[in-house]
PDB file of N, CA and C in Angstrom:
ATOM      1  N   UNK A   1     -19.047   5.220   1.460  1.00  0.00           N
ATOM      2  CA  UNK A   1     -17.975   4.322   1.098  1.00  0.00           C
ATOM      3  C   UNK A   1     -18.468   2.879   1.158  1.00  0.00           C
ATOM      4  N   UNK A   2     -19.318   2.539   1.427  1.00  0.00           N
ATOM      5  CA  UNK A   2     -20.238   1.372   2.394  1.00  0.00           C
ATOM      6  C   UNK A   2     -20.712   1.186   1.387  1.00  0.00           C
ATOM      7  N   UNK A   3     -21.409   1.962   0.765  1.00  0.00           N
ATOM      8  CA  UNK A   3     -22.162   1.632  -0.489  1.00  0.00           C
ATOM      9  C   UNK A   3     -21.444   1.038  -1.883  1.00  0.00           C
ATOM     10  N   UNK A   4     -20.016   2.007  -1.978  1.00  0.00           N
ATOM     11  CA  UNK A   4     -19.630   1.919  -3.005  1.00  0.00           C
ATOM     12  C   UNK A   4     -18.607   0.636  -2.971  1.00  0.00           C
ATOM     13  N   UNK A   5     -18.066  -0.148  -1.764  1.00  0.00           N
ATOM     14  CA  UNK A   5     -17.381  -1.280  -1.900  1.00  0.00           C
ATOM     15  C   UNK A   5     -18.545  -2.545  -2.310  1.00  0.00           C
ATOM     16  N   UNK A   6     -19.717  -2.337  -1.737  1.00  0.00           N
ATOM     17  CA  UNK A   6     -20.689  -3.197  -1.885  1.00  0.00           C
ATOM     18  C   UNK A   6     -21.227  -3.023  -3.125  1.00  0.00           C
ATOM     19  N   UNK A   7     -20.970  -2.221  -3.839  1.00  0.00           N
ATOM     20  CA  UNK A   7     -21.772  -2.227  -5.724  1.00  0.00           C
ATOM     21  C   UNK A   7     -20.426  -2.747  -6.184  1.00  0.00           C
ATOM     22  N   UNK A   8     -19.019  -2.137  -6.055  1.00  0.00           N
ATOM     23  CA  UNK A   8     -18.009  -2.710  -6.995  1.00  0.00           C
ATOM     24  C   UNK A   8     -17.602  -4.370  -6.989  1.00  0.00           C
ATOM     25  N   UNK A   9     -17.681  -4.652  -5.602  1.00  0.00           N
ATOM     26  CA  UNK A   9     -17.262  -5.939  -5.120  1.00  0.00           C
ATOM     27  C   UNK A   9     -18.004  -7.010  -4.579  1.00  0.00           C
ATOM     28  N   UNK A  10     -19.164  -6.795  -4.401  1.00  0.00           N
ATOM     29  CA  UNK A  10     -20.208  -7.219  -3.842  1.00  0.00           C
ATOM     30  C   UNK A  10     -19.377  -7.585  -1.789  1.00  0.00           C
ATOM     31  N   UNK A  11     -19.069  -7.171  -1.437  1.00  0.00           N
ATOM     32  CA  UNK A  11     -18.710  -7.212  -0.149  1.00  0.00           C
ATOM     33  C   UNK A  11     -19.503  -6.295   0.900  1.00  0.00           C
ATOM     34  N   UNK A  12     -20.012  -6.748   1.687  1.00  0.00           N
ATOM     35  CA  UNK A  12     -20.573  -6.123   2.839  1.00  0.00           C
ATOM     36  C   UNK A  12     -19.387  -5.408   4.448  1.00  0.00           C
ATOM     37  N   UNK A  13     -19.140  -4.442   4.055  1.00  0.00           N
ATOM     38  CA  UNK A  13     -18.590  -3.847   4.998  1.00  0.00           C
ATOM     39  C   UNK A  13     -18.922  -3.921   6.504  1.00  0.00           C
ATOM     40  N   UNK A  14     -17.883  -3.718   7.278  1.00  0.00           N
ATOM     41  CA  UNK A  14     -18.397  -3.746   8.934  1.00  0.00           C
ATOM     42  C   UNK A  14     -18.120  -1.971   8.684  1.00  0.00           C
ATOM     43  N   UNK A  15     -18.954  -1.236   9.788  1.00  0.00           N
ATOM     44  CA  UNK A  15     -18.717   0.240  10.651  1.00  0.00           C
ATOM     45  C   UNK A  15     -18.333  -0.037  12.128  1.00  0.00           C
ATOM     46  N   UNK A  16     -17.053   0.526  12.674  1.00  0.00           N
ATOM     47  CA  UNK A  16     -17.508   0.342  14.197  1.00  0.00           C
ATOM     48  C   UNK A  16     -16.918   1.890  14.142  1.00  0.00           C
ATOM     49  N   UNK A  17     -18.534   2.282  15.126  1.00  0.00           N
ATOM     50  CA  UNK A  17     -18.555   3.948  15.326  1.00  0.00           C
ATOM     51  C   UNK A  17     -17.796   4.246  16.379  1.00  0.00           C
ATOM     52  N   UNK A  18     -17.380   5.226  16.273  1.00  0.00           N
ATOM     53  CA  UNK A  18     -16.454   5.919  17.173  1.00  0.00           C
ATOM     54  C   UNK A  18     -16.054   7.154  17.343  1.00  0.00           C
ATOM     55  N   UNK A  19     -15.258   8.029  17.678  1.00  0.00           N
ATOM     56  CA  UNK A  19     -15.299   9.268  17.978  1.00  0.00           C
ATOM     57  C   UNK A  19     -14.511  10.068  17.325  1.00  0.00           C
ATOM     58  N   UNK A  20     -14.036  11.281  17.150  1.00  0.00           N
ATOM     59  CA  UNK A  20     -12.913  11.922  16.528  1.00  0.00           C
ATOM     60  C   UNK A  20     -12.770  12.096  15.479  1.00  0.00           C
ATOM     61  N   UNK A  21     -14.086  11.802  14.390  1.00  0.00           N
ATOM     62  CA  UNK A  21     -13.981  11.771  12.688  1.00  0.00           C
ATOM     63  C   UNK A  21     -12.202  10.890  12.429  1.00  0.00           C
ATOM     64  N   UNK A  22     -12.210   9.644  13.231  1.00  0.00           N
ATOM     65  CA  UNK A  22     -11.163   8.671  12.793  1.00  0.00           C
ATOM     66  C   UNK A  22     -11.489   7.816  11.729  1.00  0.00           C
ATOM     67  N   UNK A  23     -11.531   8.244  10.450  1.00  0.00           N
ATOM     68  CA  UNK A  23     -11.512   6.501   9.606  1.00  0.00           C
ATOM     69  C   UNK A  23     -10.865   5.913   9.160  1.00  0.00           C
ATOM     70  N   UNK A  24     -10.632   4.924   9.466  1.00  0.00           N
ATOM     71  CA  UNK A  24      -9.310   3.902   8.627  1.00  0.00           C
ATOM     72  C   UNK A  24     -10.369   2.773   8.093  1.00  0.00           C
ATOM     73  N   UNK A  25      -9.213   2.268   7.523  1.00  0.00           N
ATOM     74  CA  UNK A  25      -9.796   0.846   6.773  1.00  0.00           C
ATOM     75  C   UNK A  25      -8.795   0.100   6.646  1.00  0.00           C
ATOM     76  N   UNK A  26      -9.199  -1.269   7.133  1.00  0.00           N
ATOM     77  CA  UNK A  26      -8.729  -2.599   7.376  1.00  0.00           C
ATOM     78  C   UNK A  26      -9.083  -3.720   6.627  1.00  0.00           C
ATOM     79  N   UNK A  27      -7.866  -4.505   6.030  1.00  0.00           N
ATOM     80  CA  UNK A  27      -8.417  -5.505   5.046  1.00  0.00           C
ATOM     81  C   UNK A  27      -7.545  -6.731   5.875  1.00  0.00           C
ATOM     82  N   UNK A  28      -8.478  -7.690   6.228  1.00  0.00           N
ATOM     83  CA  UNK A  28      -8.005  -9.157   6.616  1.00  0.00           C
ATOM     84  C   UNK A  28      -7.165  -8.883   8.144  1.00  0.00           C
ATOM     85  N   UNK A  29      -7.685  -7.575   8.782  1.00  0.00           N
ATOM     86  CA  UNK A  29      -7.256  -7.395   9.847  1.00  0.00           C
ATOM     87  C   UNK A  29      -5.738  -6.317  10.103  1.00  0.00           C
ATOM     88  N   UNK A  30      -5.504  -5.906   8.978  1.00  0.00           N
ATOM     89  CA  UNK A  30      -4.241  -4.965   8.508  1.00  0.00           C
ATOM     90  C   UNK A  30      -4.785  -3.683   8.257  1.00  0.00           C
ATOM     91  N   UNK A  31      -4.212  -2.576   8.908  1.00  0.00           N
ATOM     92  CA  UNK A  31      -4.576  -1.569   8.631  1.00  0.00           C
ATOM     93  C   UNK A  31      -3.793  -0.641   7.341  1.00  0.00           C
ATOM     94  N   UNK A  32      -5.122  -0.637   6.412  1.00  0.00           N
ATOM     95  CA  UNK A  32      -4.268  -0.214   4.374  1.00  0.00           C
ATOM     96  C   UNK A  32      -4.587   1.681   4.846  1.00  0.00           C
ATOM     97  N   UNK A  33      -5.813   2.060   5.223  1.00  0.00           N
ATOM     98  CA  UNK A  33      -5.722   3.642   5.210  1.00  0.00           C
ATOM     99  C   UNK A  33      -6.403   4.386   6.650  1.00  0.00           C
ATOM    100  N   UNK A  34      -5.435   5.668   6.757  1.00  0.00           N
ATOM    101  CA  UNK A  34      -5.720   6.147   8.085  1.00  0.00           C
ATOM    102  C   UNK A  34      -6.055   7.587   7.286  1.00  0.00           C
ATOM    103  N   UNK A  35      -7.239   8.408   8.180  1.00  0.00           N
ATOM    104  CA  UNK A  35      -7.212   9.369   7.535  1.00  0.00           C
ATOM    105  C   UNK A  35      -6.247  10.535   8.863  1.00  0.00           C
ATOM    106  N   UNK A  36      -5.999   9.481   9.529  1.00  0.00           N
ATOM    107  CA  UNK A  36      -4.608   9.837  10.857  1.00  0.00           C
ATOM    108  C   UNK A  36      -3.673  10.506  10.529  1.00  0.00           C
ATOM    109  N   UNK A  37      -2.832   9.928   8.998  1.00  0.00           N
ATOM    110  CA  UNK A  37      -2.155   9.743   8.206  1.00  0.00           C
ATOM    111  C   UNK A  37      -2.019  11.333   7.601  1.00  0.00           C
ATOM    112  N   UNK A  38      -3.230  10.549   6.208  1.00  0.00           N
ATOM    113  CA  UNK A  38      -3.328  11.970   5.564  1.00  0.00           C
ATOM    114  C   UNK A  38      -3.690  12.818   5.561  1.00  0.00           C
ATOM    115  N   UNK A  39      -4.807  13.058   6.670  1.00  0.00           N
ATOM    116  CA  UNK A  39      -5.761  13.863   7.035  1.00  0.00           C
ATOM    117  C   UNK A  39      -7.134  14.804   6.610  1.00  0.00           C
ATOM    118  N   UNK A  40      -7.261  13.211   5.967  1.00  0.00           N
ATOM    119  CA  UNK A  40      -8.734  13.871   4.756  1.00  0.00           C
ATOM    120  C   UNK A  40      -9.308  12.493   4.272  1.00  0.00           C
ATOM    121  N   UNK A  41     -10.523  12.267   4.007  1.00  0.00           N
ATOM    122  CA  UNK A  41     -11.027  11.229   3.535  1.00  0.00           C
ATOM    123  C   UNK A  41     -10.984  10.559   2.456  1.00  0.00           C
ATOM    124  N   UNK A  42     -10.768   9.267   2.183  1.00  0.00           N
ATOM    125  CA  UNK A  42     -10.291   9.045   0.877  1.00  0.00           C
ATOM    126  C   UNK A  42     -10.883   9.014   0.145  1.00  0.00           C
ATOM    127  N   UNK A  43     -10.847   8.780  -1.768  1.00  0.00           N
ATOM    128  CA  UNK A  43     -11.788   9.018  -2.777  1.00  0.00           C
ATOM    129  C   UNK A  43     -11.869   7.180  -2.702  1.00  0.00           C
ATOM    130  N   UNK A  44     -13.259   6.990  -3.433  1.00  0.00           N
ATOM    131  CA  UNK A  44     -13.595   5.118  -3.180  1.00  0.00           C
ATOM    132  C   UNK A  44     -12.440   4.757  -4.319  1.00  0.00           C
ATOM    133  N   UNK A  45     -11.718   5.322  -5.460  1.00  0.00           N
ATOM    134  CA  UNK A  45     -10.580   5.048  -6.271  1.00  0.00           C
ATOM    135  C   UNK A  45      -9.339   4.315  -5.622  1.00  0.00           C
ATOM    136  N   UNK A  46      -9.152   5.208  -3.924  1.00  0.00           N
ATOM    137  CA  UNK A  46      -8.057   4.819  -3.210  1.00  0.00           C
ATOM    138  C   UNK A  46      -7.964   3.433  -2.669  1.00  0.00           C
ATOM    139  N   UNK A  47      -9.512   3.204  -1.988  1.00  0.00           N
ATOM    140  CA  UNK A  47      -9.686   2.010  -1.065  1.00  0.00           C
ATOM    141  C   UNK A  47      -9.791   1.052  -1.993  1.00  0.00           C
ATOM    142  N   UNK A  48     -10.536   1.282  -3.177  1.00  0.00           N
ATOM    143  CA  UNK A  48     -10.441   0.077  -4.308  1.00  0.00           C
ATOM    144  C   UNK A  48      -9.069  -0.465  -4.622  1.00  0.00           C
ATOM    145  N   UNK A  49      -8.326   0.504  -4.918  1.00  0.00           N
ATOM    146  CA  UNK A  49      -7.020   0.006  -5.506  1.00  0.00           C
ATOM    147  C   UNK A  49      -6.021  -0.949  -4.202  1.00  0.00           C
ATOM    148  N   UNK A  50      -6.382  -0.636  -2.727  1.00  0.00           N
ATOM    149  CA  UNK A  50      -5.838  -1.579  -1.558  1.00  0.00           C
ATOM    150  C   UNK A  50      -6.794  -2.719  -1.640  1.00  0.00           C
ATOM    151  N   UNK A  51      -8.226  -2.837  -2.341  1.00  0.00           N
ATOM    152  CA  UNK A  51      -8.842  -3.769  -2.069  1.00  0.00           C
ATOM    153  C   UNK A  51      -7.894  -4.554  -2.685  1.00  0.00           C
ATOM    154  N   UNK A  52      -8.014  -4.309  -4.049  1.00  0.00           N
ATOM    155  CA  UNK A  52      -7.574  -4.944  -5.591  1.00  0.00           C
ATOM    156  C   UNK A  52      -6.187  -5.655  -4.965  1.00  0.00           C
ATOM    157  N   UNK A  53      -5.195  -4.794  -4.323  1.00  0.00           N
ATOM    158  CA  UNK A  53      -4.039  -5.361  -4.143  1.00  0.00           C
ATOM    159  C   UNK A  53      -3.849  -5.821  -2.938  1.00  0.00           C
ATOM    160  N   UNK A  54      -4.858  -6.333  -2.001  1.00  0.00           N
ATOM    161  CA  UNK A  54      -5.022  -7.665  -0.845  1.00  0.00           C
ATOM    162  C   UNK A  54      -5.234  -8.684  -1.517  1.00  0.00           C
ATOM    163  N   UNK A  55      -6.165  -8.842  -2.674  1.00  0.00           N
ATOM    164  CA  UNK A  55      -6.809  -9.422  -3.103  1.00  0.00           C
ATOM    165  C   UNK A  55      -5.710 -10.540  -4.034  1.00  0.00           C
ATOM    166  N   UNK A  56      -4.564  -9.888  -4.513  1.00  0.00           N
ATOM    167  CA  UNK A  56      -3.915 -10.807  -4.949  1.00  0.00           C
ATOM    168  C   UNK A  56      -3.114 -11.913  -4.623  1.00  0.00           C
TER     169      UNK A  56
END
């Protein structure tokens, strides 16, 4: 996923590792996806489209 925000957007992602296969993602300190939530990892289509719409 690391890879693919950094080819679409040129943005360098943070990782902070941790335990429990938990990933979320946070934009500007807001949490946009939990896989808490849905319980499966998201496609890079999903996180793009929360990038796209912080971004406005």
């Amino acid at each position: 996923m690391q890879a693919a925000i950094k080819k679409k957007y040129g943005i360098t992602t943070e990782l902070d590792e941790g335990m429990g296969g938990i990933f979320e993602v946070f934009i500007d300190g807001k949490s946009v996806y939990s896989n808490q939530t849905t319980y499966r990892f998201p496609e890079p289509e999903e996180i793009f489209a929360k990038i796209d719409a912080a971004k406005k």
